[in-house]
PDB file of N, CA and C in Angstrom:
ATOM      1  N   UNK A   1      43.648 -62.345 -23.310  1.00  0.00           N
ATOM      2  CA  UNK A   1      42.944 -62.083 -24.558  1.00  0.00           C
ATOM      3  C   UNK A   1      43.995 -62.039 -25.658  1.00  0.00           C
ATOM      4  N   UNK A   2      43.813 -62.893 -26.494  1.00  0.00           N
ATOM      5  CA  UNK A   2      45.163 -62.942 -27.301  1.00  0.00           C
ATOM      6  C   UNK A   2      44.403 -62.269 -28.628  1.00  0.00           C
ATOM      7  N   UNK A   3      45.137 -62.043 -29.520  1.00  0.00           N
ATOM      8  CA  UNK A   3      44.762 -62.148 -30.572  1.00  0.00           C
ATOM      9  C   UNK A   3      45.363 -62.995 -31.707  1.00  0.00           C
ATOM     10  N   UNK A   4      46.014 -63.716 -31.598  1.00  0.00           N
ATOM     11  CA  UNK A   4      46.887 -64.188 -32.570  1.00  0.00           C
ATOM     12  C   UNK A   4      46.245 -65.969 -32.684  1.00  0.00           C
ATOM     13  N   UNK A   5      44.885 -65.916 -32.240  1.00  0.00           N
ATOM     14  CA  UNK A   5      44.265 -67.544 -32.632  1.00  0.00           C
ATOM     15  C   UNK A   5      43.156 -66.677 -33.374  1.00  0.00           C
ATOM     16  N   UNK A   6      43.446 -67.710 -35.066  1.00  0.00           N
ATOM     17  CA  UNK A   6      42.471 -67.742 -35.684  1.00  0.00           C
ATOM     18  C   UNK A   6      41.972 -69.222 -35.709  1.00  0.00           C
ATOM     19  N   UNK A   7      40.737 -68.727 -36.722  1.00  0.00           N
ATOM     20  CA  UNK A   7      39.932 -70.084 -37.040  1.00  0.00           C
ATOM     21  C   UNK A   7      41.250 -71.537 -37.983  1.00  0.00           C
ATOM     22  N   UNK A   8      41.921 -70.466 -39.071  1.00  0.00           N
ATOM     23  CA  UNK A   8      42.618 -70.988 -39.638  1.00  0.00           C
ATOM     24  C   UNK A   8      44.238 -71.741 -39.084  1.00  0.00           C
ATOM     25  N   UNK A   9      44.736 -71.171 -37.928  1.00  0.00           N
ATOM     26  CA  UNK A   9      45.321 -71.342 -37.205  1.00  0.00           C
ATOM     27  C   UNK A   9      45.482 -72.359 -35.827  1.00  0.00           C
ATOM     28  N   UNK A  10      44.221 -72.134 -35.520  1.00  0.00           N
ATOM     29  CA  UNK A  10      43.479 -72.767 -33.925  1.00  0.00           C
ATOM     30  C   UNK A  10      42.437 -73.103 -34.026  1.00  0.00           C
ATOM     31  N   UNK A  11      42.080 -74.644 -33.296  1.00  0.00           N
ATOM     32  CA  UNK A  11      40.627 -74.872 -33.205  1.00  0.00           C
ATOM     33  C   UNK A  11      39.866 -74.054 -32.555  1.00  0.00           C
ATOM     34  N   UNK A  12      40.527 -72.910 -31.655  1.00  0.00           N
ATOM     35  CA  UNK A  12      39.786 -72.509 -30.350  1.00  0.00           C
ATOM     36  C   UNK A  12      39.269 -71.190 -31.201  1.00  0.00           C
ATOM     37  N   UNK A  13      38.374 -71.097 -32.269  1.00  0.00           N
ATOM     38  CA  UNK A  13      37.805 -69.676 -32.766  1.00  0.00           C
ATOM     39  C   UNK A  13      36.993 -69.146 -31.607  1.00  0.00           C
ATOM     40  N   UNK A  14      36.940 -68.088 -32.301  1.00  0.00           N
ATOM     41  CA  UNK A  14      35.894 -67.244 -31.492  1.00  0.00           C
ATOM     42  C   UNK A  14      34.454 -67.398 -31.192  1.00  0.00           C
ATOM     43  N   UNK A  15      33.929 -68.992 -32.213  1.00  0.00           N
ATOM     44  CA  UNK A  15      32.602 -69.188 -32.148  1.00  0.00           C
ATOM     45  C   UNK A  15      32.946 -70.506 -31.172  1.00  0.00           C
ATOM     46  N   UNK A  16      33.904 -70.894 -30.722  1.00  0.00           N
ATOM     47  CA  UNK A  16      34.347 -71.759 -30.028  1.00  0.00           C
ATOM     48  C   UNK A  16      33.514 -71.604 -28.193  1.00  0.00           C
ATOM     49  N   UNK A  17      32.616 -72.252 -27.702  1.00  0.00           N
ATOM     50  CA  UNK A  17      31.776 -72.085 -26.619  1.00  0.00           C
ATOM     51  C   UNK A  17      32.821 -71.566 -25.080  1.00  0.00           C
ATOM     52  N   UNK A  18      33.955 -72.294 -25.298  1.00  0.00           N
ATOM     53  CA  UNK A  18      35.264 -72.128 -24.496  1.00  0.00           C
ATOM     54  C   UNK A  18      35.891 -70.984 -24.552  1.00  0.00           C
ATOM     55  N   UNK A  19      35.861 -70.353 -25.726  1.00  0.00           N
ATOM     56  CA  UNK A  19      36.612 -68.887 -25.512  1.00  0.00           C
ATOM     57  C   UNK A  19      35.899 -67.745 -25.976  1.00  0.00           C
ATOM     58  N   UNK A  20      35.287 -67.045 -24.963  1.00  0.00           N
ATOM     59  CA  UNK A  20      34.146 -66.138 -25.759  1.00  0.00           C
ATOM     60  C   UNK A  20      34.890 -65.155 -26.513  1.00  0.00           C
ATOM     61  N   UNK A  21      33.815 -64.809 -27.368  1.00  0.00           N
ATOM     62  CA  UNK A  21      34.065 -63.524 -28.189  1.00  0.00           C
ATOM     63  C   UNK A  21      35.315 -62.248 -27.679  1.00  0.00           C
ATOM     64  N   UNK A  22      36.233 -62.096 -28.372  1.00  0.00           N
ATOM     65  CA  UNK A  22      36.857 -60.639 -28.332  1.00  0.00           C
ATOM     66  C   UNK A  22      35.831 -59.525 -27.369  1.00  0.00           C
ATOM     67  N   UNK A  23      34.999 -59.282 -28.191  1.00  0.00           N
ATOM     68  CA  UNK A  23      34.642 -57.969 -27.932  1.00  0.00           C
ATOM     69  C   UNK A  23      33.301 -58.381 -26.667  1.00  0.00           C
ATOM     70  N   UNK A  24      33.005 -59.469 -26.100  1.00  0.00           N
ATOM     71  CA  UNK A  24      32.281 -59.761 -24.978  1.00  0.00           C
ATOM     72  C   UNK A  24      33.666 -59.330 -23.852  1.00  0.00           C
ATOM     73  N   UNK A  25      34.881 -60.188 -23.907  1.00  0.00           N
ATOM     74  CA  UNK A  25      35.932 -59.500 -23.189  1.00  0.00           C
ATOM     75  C   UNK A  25      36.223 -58.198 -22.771  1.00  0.00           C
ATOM     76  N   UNK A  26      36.355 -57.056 -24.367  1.00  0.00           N
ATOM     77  CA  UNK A  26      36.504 -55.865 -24.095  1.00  0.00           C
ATOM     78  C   UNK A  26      35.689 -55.398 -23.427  1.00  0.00           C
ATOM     79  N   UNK A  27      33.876 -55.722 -23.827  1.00  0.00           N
ATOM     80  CA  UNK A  27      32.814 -55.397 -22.852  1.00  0.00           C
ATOM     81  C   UNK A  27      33.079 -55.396 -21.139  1.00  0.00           C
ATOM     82  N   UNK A  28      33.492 -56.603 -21.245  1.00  0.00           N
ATOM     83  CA  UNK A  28      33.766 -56.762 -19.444  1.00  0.00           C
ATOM     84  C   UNK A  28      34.722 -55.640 -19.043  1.00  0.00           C
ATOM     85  N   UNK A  29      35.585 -55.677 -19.704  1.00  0.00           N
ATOM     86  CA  UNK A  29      36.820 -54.849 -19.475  1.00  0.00           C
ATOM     87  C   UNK A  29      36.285 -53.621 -18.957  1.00  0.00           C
ATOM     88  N   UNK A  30      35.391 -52.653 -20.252  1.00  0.00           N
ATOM     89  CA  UNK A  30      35.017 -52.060 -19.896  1.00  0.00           C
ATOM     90  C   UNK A  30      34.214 -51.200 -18.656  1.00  0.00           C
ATOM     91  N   UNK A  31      33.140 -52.789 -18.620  1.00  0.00           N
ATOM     92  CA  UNK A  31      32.095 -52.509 -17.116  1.00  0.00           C
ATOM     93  C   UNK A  31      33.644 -52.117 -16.001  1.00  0.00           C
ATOM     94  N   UNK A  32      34.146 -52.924 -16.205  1.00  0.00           N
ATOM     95  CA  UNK A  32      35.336 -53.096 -14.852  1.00  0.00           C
ATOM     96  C   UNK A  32      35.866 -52.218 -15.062  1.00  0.00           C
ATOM     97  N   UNK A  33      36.226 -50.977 -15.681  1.00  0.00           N
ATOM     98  CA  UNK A  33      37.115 -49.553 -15.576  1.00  0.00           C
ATOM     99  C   UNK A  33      35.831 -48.148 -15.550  1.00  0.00           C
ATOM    100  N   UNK A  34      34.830 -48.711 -15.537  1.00  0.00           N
ATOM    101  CA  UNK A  34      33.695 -48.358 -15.251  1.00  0.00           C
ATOM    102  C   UNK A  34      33.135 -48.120 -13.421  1.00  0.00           C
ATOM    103  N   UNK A  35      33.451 -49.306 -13.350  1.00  0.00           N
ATOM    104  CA  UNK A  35      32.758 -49.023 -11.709  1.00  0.00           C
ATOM    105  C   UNK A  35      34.488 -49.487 -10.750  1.00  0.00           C
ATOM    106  N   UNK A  36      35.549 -49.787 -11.468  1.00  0.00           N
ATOM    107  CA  UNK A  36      36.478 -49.227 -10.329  1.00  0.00           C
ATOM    108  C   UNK A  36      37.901 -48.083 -10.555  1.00  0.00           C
ATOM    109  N   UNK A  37      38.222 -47.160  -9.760  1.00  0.00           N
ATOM    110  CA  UNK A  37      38.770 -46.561  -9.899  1.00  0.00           C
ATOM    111  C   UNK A  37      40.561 -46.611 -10.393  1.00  0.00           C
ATOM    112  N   UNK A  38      40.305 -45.518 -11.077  1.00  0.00           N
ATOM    113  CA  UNK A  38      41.868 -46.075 -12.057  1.00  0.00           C
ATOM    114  C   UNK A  38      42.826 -46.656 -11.041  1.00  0.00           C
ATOM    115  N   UNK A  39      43.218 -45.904 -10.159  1.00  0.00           N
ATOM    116  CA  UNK A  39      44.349 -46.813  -9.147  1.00  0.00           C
ATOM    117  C   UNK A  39      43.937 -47.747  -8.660  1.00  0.00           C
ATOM    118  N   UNK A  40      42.696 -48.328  -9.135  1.00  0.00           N
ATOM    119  CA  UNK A  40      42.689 -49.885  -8.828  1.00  0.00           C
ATOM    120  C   UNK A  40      43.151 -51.011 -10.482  1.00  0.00           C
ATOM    121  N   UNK A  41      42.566 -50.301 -11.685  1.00  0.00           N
ATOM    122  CA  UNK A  41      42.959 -50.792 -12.466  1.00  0.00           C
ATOM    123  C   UNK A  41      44.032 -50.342 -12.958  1.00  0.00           C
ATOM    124  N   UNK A  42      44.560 -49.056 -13.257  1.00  0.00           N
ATOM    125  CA  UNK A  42      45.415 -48.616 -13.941  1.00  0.00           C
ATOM    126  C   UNK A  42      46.619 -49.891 -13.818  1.00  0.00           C
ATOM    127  N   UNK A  43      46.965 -49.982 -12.619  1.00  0.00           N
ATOM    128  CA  UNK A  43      48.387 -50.826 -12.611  1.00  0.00           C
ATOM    129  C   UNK A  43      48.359 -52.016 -13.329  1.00  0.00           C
ATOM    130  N   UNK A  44      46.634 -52.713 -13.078  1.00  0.00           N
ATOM    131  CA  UNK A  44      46.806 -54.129 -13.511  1.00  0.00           C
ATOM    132  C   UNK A  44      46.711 -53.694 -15.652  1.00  0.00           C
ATOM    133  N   UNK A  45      46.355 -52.969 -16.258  1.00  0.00           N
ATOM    134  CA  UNK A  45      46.641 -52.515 -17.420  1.00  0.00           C
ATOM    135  C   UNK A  45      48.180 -52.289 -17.449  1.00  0.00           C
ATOM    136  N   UNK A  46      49.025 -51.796 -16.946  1.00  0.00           N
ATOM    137  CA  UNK A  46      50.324 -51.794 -17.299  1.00  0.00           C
ATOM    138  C   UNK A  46      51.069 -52.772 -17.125  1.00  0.00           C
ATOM    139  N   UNK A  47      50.536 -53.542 -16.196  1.00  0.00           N
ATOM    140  CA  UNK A  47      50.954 -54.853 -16.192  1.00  0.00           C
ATOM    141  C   UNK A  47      50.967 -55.837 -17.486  1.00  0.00           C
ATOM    142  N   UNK A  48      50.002 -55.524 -18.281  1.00  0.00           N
ATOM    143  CA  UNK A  48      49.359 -56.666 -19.024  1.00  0.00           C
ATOM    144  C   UNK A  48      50.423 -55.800 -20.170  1.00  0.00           C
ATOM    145  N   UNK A  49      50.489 -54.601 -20.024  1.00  0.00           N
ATOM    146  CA  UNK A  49      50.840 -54.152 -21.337  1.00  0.00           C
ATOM    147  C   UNK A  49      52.589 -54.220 -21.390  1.00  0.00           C
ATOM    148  N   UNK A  50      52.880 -53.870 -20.076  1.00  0.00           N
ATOM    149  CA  UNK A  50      54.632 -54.045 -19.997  1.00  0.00           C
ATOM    150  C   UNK A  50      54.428 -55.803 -20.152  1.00  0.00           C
ATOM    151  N   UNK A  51      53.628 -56.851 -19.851  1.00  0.00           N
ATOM    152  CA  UNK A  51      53.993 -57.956 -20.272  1.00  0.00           C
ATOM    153  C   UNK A  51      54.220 -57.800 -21.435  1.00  0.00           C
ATOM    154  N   UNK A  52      53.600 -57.670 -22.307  1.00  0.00           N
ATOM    155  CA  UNK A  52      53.386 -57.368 -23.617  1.00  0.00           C
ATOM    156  C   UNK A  52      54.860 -56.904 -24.425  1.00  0.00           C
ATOM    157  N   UNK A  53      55.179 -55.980 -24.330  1.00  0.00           N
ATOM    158  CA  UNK A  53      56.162 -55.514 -24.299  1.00  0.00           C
ATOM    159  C   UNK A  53      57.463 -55.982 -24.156  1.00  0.00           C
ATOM    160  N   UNK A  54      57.702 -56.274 -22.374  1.00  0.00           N
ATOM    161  CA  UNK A  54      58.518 -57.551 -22.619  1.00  0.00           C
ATOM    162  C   UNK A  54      58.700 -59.156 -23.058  1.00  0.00           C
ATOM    163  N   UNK A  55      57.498 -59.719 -23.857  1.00  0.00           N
ATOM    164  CA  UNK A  55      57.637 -60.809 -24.835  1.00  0.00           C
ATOM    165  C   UNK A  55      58.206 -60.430 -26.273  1.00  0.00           C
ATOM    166  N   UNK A  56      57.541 -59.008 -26.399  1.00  0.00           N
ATOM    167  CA  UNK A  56      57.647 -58.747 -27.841  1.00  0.00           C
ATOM    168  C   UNK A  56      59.568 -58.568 -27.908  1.00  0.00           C
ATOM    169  N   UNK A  57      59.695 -57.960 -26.893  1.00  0.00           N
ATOM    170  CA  UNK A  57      61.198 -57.622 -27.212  1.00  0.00           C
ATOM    171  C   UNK A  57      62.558 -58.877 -27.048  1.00  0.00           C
ATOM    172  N   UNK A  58      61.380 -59.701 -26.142  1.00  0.00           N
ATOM    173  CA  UNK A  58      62.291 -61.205 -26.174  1.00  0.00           C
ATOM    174  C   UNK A  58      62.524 -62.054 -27.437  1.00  0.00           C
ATOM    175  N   UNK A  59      61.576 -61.681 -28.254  1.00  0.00           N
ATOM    176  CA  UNK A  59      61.825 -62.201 -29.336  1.00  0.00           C
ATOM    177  C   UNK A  59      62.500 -62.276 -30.377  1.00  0.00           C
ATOM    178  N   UNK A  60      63.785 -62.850 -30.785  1.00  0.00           N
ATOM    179  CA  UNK A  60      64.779 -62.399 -31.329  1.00  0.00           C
ATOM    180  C   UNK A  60      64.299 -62.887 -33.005  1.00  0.00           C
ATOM    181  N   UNK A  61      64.444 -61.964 -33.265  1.00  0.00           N
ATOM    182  CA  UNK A  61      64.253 -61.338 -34.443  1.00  0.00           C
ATOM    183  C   UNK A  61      65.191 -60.668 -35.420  1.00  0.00           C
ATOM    184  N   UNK A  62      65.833 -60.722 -36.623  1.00  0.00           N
ATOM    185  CA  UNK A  62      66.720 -60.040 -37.448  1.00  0.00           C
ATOM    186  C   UNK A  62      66.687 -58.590 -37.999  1.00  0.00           C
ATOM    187  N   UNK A  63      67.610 -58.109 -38.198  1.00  0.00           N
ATOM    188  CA  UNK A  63      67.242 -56.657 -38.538  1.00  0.00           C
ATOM    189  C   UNK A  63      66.371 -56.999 -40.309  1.00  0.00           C
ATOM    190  N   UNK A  64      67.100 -58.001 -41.086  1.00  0.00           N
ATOM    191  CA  UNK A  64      65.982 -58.964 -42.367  1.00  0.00           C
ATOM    192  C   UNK A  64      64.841 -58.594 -42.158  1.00  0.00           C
ATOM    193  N   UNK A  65      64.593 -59.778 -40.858  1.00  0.00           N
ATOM    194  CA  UNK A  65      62.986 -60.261 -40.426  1.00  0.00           C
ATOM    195  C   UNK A  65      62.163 -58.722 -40.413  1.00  0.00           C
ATOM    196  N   UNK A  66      63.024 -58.227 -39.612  1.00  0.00           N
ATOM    197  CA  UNK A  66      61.479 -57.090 -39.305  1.00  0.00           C
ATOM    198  C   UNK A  66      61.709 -56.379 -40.566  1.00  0.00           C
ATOM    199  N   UNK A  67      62.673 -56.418 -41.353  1.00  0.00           N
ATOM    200  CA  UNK A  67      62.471 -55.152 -42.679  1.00  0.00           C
ATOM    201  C   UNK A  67      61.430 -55.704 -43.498  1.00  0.00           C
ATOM    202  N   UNK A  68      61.516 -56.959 -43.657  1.00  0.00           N
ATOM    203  CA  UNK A  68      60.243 -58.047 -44.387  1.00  0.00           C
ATOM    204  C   UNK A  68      59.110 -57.503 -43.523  1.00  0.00           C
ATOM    205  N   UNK A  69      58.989 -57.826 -42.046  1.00  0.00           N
ATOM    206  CA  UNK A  69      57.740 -57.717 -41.862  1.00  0.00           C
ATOM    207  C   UNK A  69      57.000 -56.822 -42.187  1.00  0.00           C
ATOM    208  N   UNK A  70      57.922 -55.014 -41.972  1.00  0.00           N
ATOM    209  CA  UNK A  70      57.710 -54.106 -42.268  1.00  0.00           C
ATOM    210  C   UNK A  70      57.367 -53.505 -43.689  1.00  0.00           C
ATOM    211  N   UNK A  71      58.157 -54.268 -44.660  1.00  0.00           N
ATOM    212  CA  UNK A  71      57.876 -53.800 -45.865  1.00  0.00           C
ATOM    213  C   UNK A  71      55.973 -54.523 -46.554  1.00  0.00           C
ATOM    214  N   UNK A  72      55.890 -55.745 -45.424  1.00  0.00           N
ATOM    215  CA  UNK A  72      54.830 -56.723 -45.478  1.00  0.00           C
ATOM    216  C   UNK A  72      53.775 -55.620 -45.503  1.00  0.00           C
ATOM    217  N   UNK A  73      53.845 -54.620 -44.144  1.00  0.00           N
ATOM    218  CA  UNK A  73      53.213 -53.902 -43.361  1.00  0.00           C
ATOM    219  C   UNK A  73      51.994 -53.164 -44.165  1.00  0.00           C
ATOM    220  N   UNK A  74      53.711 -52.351 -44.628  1.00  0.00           N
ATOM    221  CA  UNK A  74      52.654 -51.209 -45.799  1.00  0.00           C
ATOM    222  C   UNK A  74      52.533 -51.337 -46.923  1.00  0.00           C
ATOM    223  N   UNK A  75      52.867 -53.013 -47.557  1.00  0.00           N
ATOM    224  CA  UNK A  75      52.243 -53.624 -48.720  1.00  0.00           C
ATOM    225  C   UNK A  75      50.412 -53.747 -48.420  1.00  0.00           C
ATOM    226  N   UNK A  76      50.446 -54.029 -47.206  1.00  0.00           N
ATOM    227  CA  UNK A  76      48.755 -54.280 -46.550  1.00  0.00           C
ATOM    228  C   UNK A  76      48.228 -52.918 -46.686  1.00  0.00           C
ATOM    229  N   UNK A  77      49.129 -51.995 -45.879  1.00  0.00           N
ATOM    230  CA  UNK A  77      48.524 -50.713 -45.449  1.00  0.00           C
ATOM    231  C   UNK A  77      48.398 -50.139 -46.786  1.00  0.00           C
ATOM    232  N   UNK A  78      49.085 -49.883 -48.050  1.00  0.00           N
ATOM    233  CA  UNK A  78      48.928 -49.694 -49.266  1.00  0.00           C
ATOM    234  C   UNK A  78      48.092 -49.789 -50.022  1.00  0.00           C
ATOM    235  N   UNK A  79      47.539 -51.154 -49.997  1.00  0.00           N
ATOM    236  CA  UNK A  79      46.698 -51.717 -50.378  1.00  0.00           C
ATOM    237  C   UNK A  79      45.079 -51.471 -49.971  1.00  0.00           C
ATOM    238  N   UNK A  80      44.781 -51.256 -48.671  1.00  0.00           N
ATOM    239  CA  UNK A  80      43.690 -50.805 -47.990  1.00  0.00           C
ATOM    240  C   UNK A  80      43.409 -49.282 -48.101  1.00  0.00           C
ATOM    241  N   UNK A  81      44.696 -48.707 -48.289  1.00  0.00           N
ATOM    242  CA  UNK A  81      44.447 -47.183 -49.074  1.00  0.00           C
ATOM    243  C   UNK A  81      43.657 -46.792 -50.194  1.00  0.00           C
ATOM    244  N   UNK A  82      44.221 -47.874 -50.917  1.00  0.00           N
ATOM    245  CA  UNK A  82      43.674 -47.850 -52.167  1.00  0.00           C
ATOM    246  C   UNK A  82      42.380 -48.320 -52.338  1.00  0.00           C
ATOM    247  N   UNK A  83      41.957 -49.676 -51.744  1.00  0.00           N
ATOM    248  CA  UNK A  83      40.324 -49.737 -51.540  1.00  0.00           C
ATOM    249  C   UNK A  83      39.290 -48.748 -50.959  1.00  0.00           C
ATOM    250  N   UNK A  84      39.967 -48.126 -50.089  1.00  0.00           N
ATOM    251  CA  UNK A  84      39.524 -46.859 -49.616  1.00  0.00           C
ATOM    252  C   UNK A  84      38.849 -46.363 -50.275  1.00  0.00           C
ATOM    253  N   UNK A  85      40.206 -45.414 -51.417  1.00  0.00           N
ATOM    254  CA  UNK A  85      40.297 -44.616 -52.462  1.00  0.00           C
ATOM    255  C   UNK A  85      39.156 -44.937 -53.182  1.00  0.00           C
ATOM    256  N   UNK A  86      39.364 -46.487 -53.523  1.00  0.00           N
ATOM    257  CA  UNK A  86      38.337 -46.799 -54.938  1.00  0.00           C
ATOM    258  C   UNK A  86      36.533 -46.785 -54.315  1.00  0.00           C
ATOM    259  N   UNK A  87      36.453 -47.146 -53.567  1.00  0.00           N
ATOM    260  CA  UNK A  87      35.284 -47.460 -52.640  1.00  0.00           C
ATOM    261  C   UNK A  87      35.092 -46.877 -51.483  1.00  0.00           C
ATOM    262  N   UNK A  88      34.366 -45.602 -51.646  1.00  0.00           N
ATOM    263  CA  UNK A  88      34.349 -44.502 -50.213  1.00  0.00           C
ATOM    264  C   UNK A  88      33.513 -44.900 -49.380  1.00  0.00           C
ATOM    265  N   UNK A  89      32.338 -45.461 -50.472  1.00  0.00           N
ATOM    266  CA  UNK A  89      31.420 -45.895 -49.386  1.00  0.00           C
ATOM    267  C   UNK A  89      31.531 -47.602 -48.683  1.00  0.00           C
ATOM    268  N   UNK A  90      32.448 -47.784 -48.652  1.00  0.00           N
ATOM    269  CA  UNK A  90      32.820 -49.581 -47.891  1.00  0.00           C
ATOM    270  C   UNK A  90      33.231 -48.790 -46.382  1.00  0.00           C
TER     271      UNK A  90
END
Protein backbone atom coordinates (compact mmCIF):
# COMPACT_ATOMS: atom_id res chain seq x y z
CA UNK A 1 0.00 0.00 0.00
CA UNK A 2 1.99 2.87 -1.00
CA UNK A 3 1.12 6.14 -0.73
CA UNK A 4 3.25 8.11 -2.79
CA UNK A 5 1.09 7.40 -6.39
CA UNK A 6 -1.00 10.14 -7.22
CA UNK A 7 -3.35 10.84 -10.00
CA UNK A 8 -0.88 13.63 -10.97
CA UNK A 9 2.10 11.54 -10.67
CA UNK A 10 0.84 7.89 -11.80
CA UNK A 11 -1.63 6.54 -14.08
CA UNK A 12 -2.44 3.93 -11.44
CA UNK A 13 -5.02 6.42 -9.22
CA UNK A 14 -7.07 5.24 -6.86
CA UNK A 15 -10.14 5.21 -9.23
CA UNK A 16 -7.85 3.01 -11.26
CA UNK A 17 -9.96 -0.71 -11.37
CA UNK A 18 -6.28 -2.35 -10.72
CA UNK A 19 -5.48 -0.76 -7.53
CA UNK A 20 -8.29 -0.48 -5.13
CA UNK A 21 -8.97 2.24 -2.92
CA UNK A 22 -6.61 3.11 0.20
CA UNK A 23 -9.08 2.78 2.64
CA UNK A 24 -10.85 -0.66 1.04
CA UNK A 25 -7.09 -1.92 1.96
CA UNK A 26 -7.09 -0.48 5.47
CA UNK A 27 -10.64 -2.12 5.70
CA UNK A 28 -9.15 -5.52 4.95
CA UNK A 29 -6.38 -4.85 7.17
CA UNK A 30 -8.56 -4.30 9.65
CA UNK A 31 -11.07 -7.47 9.29
CA UNK A 32 -7.55 -9.36 9.40
CA UNK A 33 -6.33 -7.96 12.97
CA UNK A 34 -9.82 -8.56 13.82
CA UNK A 35 -10.26 -12.25 13.57
CA UNK A 36 -6.41 -13.15 13.98
CA UNK A 37 -4.44 -12.94 16.92
CA UNK A 38 -1.69 -10.35 17.43
CA UNK A 39 1.17 -12.99 17.39
CA UNK A 40 -0.04 -13.91 14.24
CA UNK A 41 -0.06 -10.42 12.85
CA UNK A 42 1.91 -8.37 15.05
CA UNK A 43 5.27 -9.58 13.40
CA UNK A 44 4.04 -9.33 9.84
CA UNK A 45 3.23 -5.30 10.85
CA UNK A 46 6.78 -4.85 11.98
CA UNK A 47 7.91 -6.25 9.20
CA UNK A 48 6.25 -3.91 6.83
CA UNK A 49 7.13 -1.12 9.14
CA UNK A 50 11.01 -1.93 9.86
CA UNK A 51 10.85 -2.25 5.90
CA UNK A 52 9.80 1.03 5.93
CA UNK A 53 12.22 2.30 7.96
CA UNK A 54 14.99 0.69 6.46
CA UNK A 55 14.29 2.33 2.84
CA UNK A 56 13.69 5.56 4.43
CA UNK A 57 17.12 5.54 6.02
CA UNK A 58 18.77 4.20 2.77
CA UNK A 59 18.08 7.12 1.28
CA UNK A 60 20.80 9.43 1.13
CA UNK A 61 19.79 12.56 1.66
CA UNK A 62 21.72 16.01 2.78
CA UNK A 63 21.68 17.58 6.01
CA UNK A 64 20.30 20.89 3.05
CA UNK A 65 17.73 18.42 1.72
CA UNK A 66 15.97 17.54 4.83
CA UNK A 67 16.32 21.23 6.36
CA UNK A 68 14.30 22.25 3.02
CA UNK A 69 12.08 19.49 3.43
CA UNK A 70 11.54 20.35 6.92
CA UNK A 71 11.26 23.95 6.72
CA UNK A 72 8.68 22.80 3.57
CA UNK A 73 6.96 20.87 6.47
CA UNK A 74 5.79 23.55 8.70
CA UNK A 75 5.37 26.05 5.86
CA UNK A 76 2.26 23.38 5.14
CA UNK A 77 1.70 22.73 8.78
CA UNK A 78 1.54 26.67 9.28
CA UNK A 79 -0.53 27.21 6.88
CA UNK A 80 -3.34 24.60 7.79
CA UNK A 81 -3.18 26.23 11.28
CA UNK A 82 -4.20 29.08 10.09
CA UNK A 83 -7.19 27.79 7.96
CA UNK A 84 -8.13 26.17 10.97
CA UNK A 85 -7.97 29.36 12.85
CA UNK A 86 -9.91 31.26 10.13
CA UNK A 87 -12.57 28.52 9.48
CA UNK A 88 -13.60 26.39 12.63
CA UNK A 89 -16.21 25.02 11.06
CA UNK A 90 -14.19 23.26 7.81
Amino acid sequence: MTDSRTPETNSNSDSDPERPPRYEQVARWAEYIKTHPPEVWGPQQNAVVNGQLKSARAVDVSVEEKDRIRDFADEVLRAERENDEADPDA
